[in-house]
Protein backbone atom coordinates (compact mmCIF):
# COMPACT_ATOMS: atom_id res chain seq x y z
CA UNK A 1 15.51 12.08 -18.72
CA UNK A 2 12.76 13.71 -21.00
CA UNK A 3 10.31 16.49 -20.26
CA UNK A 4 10.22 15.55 -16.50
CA UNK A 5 12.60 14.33 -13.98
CA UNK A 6 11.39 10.96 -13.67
CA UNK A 7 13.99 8.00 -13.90
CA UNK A 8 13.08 5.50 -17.07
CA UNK A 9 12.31 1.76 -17.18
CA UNK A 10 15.25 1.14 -18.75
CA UNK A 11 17.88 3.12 -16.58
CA UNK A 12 16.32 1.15 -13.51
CA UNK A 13 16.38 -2.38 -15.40
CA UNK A 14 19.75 -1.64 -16.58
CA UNK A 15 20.86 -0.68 -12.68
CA UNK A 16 22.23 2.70 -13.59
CA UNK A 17 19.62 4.32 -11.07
CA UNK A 18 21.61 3.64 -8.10
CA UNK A 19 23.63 4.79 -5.29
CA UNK A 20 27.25 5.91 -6.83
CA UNK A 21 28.91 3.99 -3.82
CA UNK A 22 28.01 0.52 -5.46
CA UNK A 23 29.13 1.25 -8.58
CA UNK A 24 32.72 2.30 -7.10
CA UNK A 25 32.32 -1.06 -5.18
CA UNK A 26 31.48 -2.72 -8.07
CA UNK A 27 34.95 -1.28 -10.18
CA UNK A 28 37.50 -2.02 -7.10
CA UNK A 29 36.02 -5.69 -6.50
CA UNK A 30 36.65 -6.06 -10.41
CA UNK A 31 39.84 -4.59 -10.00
CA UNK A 32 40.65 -7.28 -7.31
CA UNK A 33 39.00 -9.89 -9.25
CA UNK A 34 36.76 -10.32 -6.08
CA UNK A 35 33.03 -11.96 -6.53
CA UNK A 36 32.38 -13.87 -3.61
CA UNK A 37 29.11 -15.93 -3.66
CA UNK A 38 26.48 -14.77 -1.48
CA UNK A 39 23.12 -14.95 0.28
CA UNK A 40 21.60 -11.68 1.30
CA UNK A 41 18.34 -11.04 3.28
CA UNK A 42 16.06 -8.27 3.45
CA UNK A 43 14.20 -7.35 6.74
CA UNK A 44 12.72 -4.92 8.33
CA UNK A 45 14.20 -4.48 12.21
CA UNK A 46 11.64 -1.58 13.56
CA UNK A 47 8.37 -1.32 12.05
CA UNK A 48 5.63 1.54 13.01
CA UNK A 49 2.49 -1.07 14.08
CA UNK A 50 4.77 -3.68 14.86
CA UNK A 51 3.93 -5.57 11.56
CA UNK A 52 4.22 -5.28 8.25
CA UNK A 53 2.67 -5.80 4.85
CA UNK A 54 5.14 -7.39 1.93
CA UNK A 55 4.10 -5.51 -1.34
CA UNK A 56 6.09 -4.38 -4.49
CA UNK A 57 7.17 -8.38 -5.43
CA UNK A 58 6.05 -7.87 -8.49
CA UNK A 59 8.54 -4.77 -9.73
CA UNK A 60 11.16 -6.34 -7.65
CA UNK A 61 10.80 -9.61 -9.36
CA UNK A 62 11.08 -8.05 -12.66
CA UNK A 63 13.95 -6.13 -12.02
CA UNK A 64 16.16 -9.05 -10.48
CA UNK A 65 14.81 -11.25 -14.39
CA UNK A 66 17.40 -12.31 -16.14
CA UNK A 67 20.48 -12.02 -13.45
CA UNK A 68 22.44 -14.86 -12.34
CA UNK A 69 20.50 -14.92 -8.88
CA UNK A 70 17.89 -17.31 -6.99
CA UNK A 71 15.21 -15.28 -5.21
CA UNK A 72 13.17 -16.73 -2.44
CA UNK A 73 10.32 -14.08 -0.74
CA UNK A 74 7.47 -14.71 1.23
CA UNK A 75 4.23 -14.26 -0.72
CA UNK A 76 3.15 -10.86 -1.85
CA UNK A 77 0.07 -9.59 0.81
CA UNK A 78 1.69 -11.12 3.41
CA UNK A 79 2.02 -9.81 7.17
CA UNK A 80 5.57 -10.27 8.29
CA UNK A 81 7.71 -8.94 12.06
CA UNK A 82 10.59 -6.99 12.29
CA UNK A 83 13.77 -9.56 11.97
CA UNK A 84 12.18 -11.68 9.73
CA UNK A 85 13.19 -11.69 6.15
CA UNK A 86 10.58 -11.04 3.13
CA UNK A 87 13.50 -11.93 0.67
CA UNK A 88 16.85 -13.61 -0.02
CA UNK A 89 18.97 -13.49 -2.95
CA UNK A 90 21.91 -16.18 -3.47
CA UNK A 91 24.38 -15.18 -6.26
CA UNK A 92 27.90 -13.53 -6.76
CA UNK A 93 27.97 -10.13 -5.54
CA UNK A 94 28.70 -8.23 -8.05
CA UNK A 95 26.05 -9.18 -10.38
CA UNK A 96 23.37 -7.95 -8.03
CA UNK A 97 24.91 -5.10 -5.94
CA UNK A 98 24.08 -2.35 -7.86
CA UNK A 99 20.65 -2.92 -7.70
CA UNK A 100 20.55 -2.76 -4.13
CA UNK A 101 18.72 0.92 -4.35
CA UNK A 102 16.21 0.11 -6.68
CA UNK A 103 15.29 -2.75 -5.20
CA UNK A 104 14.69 -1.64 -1.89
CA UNK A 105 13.30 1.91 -3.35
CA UNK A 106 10.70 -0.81 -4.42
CA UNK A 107 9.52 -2.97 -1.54
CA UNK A 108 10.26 -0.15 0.87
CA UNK A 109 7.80 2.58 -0.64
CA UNK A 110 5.08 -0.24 -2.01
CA UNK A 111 5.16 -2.12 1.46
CA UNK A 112 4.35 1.30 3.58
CA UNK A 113 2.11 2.19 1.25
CA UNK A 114 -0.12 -1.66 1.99
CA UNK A 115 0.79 -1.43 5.51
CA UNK A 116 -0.93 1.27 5.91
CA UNK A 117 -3.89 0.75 4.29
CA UNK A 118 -4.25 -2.60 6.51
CA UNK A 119 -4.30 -0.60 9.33
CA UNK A 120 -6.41 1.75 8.52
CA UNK A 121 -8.73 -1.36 6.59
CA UNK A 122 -8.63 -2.75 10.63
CA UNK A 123 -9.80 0.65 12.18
CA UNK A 124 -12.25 0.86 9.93
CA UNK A 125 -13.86 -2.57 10.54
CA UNK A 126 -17.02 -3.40 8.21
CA UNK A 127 -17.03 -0.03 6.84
CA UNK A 128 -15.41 0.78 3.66
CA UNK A 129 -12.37 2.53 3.09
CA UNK A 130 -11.46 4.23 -0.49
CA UNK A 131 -7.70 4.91 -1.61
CA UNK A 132 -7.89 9.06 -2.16
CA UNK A 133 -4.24 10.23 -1.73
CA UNK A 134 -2.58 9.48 -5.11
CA UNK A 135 -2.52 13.26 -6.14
CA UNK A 136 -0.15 13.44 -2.35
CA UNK A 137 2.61 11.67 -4.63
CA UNK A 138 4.61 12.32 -8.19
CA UNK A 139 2.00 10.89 -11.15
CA UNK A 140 4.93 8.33 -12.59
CA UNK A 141 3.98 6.41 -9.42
CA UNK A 142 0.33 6.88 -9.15
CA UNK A 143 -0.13 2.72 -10.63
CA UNK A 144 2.27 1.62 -7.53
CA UNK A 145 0.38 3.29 -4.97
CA UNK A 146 -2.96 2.24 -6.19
CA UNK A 147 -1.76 -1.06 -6.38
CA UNK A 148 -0.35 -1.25 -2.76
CA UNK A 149 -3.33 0.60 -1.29
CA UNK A 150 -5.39 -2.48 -2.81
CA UNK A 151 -3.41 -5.11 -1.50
CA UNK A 152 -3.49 -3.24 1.66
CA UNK A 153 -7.39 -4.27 1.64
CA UNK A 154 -9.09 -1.12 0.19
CA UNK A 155 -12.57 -0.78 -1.59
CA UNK A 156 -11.41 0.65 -4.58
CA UNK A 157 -9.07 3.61 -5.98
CA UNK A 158 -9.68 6.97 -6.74
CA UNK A 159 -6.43 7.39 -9.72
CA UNK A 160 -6.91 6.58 -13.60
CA UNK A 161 -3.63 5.17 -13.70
CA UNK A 162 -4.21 2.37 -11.27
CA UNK A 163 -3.81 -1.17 -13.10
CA UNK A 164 -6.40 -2.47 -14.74
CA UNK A 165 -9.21 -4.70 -12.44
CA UNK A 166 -8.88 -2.29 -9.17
CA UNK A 167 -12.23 -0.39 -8.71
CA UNK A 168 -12.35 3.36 -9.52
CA UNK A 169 -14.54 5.07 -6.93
CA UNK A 170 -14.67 9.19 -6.42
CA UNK A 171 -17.10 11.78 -6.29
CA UNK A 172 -16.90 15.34 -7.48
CA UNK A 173 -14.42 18.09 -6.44
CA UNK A 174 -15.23 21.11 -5.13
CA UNK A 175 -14.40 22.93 -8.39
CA UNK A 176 -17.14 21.22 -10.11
CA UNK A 177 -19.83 22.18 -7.70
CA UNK A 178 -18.24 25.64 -8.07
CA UNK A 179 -18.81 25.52 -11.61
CA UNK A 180 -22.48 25.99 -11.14
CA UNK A 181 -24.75 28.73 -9.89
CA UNK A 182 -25.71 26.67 -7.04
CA UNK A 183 -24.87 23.13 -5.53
CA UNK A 184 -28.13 22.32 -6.44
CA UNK A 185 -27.11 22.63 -10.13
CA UNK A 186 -24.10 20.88 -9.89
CA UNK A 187 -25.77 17.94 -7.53
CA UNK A 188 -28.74 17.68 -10.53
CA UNK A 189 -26.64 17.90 -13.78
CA UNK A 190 -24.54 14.71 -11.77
CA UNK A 191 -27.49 12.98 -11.65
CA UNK A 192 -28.55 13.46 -15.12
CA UNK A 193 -25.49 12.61 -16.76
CA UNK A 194 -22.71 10.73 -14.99
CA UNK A 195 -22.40 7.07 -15.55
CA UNK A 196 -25.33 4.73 -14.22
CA UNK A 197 -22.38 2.36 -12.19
CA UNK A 198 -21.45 5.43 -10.34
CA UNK A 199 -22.70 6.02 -6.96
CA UNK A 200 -24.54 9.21 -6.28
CA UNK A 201 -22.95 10.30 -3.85
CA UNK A 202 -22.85 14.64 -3.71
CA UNK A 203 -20.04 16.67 -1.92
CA UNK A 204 -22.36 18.98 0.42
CA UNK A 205 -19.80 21.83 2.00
CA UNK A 206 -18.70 23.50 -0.52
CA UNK A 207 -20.48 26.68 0.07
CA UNK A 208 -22.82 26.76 3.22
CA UNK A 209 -23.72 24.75 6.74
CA UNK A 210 -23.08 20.83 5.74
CA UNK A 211 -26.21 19.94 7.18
CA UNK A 212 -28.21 22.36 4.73
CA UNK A 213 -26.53 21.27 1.73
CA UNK A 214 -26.87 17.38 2.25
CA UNK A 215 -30.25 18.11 3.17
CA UNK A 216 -31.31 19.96 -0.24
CA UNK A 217 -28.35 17.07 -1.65
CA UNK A 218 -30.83 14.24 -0.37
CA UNK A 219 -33.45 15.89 -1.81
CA UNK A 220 -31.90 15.80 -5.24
CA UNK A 221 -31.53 12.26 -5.47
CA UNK A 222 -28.48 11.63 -3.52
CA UNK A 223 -28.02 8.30 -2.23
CA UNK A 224 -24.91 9.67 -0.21
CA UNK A 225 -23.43 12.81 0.84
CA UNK A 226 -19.80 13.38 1.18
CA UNK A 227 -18.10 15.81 3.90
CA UNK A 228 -14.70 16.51 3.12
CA UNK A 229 -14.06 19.78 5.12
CA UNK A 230 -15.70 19.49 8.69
CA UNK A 231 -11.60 19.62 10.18
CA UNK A 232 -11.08 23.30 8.27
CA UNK A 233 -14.46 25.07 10.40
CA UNK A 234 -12.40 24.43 14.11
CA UNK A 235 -15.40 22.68 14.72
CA UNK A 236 -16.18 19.53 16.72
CA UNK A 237 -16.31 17.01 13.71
CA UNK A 238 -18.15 14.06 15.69
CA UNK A 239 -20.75 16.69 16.13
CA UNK A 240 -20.98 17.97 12.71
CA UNK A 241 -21.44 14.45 11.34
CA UNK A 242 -23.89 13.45 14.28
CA UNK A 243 -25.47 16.84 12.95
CA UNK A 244 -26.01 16.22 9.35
CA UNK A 245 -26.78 12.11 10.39
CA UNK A 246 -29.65 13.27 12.31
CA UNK A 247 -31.11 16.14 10.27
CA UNK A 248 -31.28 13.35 7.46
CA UNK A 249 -33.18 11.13 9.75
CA UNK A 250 -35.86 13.09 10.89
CA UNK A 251 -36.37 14.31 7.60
CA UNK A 252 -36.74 10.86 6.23
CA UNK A 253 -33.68 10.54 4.56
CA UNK A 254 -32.07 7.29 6.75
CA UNK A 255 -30.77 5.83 3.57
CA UNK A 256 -28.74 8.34 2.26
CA UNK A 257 -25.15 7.34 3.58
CA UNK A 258 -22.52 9.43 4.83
CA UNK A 259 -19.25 9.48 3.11
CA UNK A 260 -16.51 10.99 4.84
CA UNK A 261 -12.73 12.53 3.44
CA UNK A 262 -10.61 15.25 4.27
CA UNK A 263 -6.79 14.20 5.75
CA UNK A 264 -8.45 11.67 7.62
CA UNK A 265 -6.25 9.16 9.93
CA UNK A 266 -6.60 6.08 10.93
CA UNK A 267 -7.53 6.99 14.62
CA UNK A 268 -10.16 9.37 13.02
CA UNK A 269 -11.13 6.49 11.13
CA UNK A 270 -11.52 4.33 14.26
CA UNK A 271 -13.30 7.50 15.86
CA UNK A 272 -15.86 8.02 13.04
CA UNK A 273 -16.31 4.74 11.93
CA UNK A 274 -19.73 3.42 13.96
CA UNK A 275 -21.43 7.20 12.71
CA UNK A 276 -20.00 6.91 8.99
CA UNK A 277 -21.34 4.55 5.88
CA UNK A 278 -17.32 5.00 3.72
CA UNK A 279 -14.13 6.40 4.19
CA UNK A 280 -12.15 8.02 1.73
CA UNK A 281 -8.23 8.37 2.97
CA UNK A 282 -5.89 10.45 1.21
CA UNK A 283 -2.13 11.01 2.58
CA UNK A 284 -2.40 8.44 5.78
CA UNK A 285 -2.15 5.71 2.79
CA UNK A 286 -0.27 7.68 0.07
CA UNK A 287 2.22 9.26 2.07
CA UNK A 288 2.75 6.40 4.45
CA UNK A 289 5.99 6.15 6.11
CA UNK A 290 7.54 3.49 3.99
CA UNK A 291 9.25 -0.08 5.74
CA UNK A 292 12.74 0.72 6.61
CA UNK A 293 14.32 -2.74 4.81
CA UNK A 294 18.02 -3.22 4.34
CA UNK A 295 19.85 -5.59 2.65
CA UNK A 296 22.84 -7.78 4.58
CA UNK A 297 24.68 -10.50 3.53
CA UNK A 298 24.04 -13.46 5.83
CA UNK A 299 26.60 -15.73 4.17
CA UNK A 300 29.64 -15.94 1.90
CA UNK A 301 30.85 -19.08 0.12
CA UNK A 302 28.13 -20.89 2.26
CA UNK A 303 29.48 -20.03 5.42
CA UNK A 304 27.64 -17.92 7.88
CA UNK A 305 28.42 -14.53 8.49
CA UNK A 306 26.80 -11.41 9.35
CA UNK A 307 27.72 -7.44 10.47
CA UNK A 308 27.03 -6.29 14.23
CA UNK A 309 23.24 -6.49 14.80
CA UNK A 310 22.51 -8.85 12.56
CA UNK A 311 21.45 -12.87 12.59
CA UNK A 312 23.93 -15.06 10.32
CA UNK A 313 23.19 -17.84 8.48
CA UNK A 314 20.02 -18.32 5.99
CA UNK A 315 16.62 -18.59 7.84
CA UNK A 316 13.19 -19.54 7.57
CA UNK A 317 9.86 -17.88 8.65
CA UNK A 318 7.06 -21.03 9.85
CA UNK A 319 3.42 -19.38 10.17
CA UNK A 320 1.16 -21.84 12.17
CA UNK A 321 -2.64 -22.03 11.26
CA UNK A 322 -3.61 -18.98 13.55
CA UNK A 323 -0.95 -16.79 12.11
CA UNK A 324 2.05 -17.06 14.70
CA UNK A 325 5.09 -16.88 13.02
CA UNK A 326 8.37 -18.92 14.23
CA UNK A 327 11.33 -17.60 12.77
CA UNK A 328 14.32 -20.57 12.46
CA UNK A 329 17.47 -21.51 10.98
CA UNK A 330 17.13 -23.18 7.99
CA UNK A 331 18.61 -25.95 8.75
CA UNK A 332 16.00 -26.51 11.53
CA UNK A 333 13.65 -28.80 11.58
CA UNK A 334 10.11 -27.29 10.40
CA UNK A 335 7.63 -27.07 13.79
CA UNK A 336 4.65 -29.25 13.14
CA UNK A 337 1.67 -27.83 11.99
CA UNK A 338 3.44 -24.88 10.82
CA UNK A 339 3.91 -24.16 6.88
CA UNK A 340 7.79 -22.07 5.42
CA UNK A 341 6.61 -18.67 4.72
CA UNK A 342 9.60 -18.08 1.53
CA UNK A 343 9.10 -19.72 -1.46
CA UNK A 344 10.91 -19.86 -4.81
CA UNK A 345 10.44 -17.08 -7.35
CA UNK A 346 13.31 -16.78 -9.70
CA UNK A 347 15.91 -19.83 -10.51
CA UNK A 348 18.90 -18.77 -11.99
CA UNK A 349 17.67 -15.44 -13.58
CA UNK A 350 14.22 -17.13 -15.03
CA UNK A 351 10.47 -15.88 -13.01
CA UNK A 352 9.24 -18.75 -11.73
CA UNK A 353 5.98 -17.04 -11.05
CA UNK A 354 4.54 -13.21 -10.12
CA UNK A 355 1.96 -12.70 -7.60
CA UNK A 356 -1.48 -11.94 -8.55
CA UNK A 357 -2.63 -8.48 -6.92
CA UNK A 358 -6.14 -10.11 -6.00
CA UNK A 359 -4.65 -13.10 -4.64
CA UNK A 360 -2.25 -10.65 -2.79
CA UNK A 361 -5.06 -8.99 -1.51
CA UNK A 362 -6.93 -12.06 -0.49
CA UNK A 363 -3.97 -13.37 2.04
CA UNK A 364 -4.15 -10.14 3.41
CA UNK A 365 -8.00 -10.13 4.64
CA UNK A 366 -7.94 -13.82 5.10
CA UNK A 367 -5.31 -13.06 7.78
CA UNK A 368 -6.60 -10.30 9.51
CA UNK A 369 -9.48 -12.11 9.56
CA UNK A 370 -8.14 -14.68 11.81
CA UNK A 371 -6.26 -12.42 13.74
CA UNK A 372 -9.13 -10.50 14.77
């Protein structure tokens, strides 16, 4: 490790960042001159909304490349139900086990991450919803959660390190409008100087009533005003928003939007959402509880097998045209007018393909768009 305890690229690629039980599994198979060919699955048998988001193919692809392994997955930005499996690997054992933690570290933490943003992306309905929570996590993952958080159907992203193509939204913090002798200062010089693409949208509670300050914010151009602390007063924060929403009317201000933050959830978001023009959400996406996946062997030397509490034998997922899934042995014959959910993604070590984060994102809303 260097300056910071953060595991390198090529410790993970190399499988040494693992849990020491698989590498003493790893020497006493060796010793027995034991590699059994396998399949493995990966689900998910509790979930916390009942469904899921898959997200993280694209590290988990790269980190299975060049192994003696076939990887089937269901598509990246796809919603998936506990039992049913988002990937299966076929290969001897010991060429893969070891990477067992990463790989799961992976899907796990990039899949709760999406998840959650879906859900919040459904509370929210037609109003925007802005990925704010990347400082709530260690910078060396800052790209992964941006990432997820826009597969998960956000607006746009709020971290520098996010990969390049996602939206960058944000608005000031509170130190900046500190930095001045007054808000109105702060709100004034923003205007002047920051970026024409960037909204104008001012943070109005920094020092006084939030209705006062978007007022004299609205007056200095704004085209939004952002409340981030309404939660910290104790007060009621319906009626602070209803507050500052009707001040701004009557004083002929109904254009200037209201942009809301401040460890919002998604029931807040559901709450607030008919009274507020953009979210932005912080550790409900960020710190989302990540998918509890495991890894089980489902067969060795092609013949079905499995440990208590688990399904044996290789399976597939069939989603019909209105987004029921049907989940089947493989050897099944396919229900009509449904389509296999797992496709091919590395043959024998070699990518076959890696998803596309906008195409990722794309299944998403184009599913919970019919299942709304």
């Amino acid at each position: 490790m260097g300056i910071f305890q953060i595991v390198g690229e090529e410790e993970i690629k190399s499988g040494q960042s693992t849990d020491i039980y698989f590498i003493r599994t790893e020497d006493i198979l060796t010793i027995e001159d034991k590699n059994p060919a396998v399949t493995v699955e990966i689900t998910a048998s509790s979930l916390c909304n009942d469904w899921g988001v898959f997200c993280g193919l694209n590290d988990a692809l790269k980190l299975l490349e060049g192994l003696d392994v076939d990887v089937y997955a269901i598509p990246e930005g796809s919603v998936f139900y506990p039992g049913e499996p988002v990937m299966r690997i076929s290969g001897n054992y010991r060429d893969f086990a070891r990477y067992e933690t990463a790989l799961l570290g992976m899907i796990c933490h990039a899949s709760g991450v999406a998840s959650s943003a879906a859900l919040i992306r459904i509370c929210a309905g037609d109003v925007p919803v802005y990925s704010f929570g990347s400082r709530r996590q260690h910078p060396a993952i800052a790209g992964m959660i941006e990432r997820s958080a826009w597969v998960g159907g956000v607006e746009g992203v709020s971290n520098t390190s996010a990969p390049a193509g996602i939206p960058l939204a944000g608005t000031m913090p509170h130190a900046y409008v500190m930095c001045f002798d007054k808000p109105a200062d702060a709100w004034n010089a923003f205007m002047r100087h920051a970026p024409p693409e960037v909204s104008r949208t001012m943070l109005c509670d920094t020092f006084c009533d939030e209705k006062r300050e978007a007022l004299s914010a609205a007056r200095a151009g704004a085209a939004s005003v952002r409340l981030d602390t309404p939660r910290s007063r104790k007060g009621d924060m319906r009626s602070i928003i209803e507050e500052v929403r009707w001040e701004l009317d009557v004083n002929g201000f109904k254009d200037v939007g209201i942009f809301l933050s401040g460890g919002l959830t998604a029931e807040d978001v559901l709450e607030y959402r008919d009274i507020v023009d953009s979210f932005g959400v912080g550790g409900a996406i960020a710190n989302a509880p990540v998918v509890d996946f495991s890894l089980d062997i489902i067969e060795t030397e092609g013949v079905p097998v499995s440990k208590r509490g688990k399904k044996s034998g290789v399976k597939e997922i069939y989603e019909f045209e209105d987004g029921v899934h049907l989940l089947l042995p493989a050897g099944d014959a396919p229900p009509e007018g449904a389509k296999a959910m797992l496709k091919n993604f590395i043959r024998k070590g070699q990518i076959l393909s890696l998803p596309d984060m906008n195409k990722s994102r794309a299944r998403l809303l184009t599913y919970l768009e019919k299942s709304a």
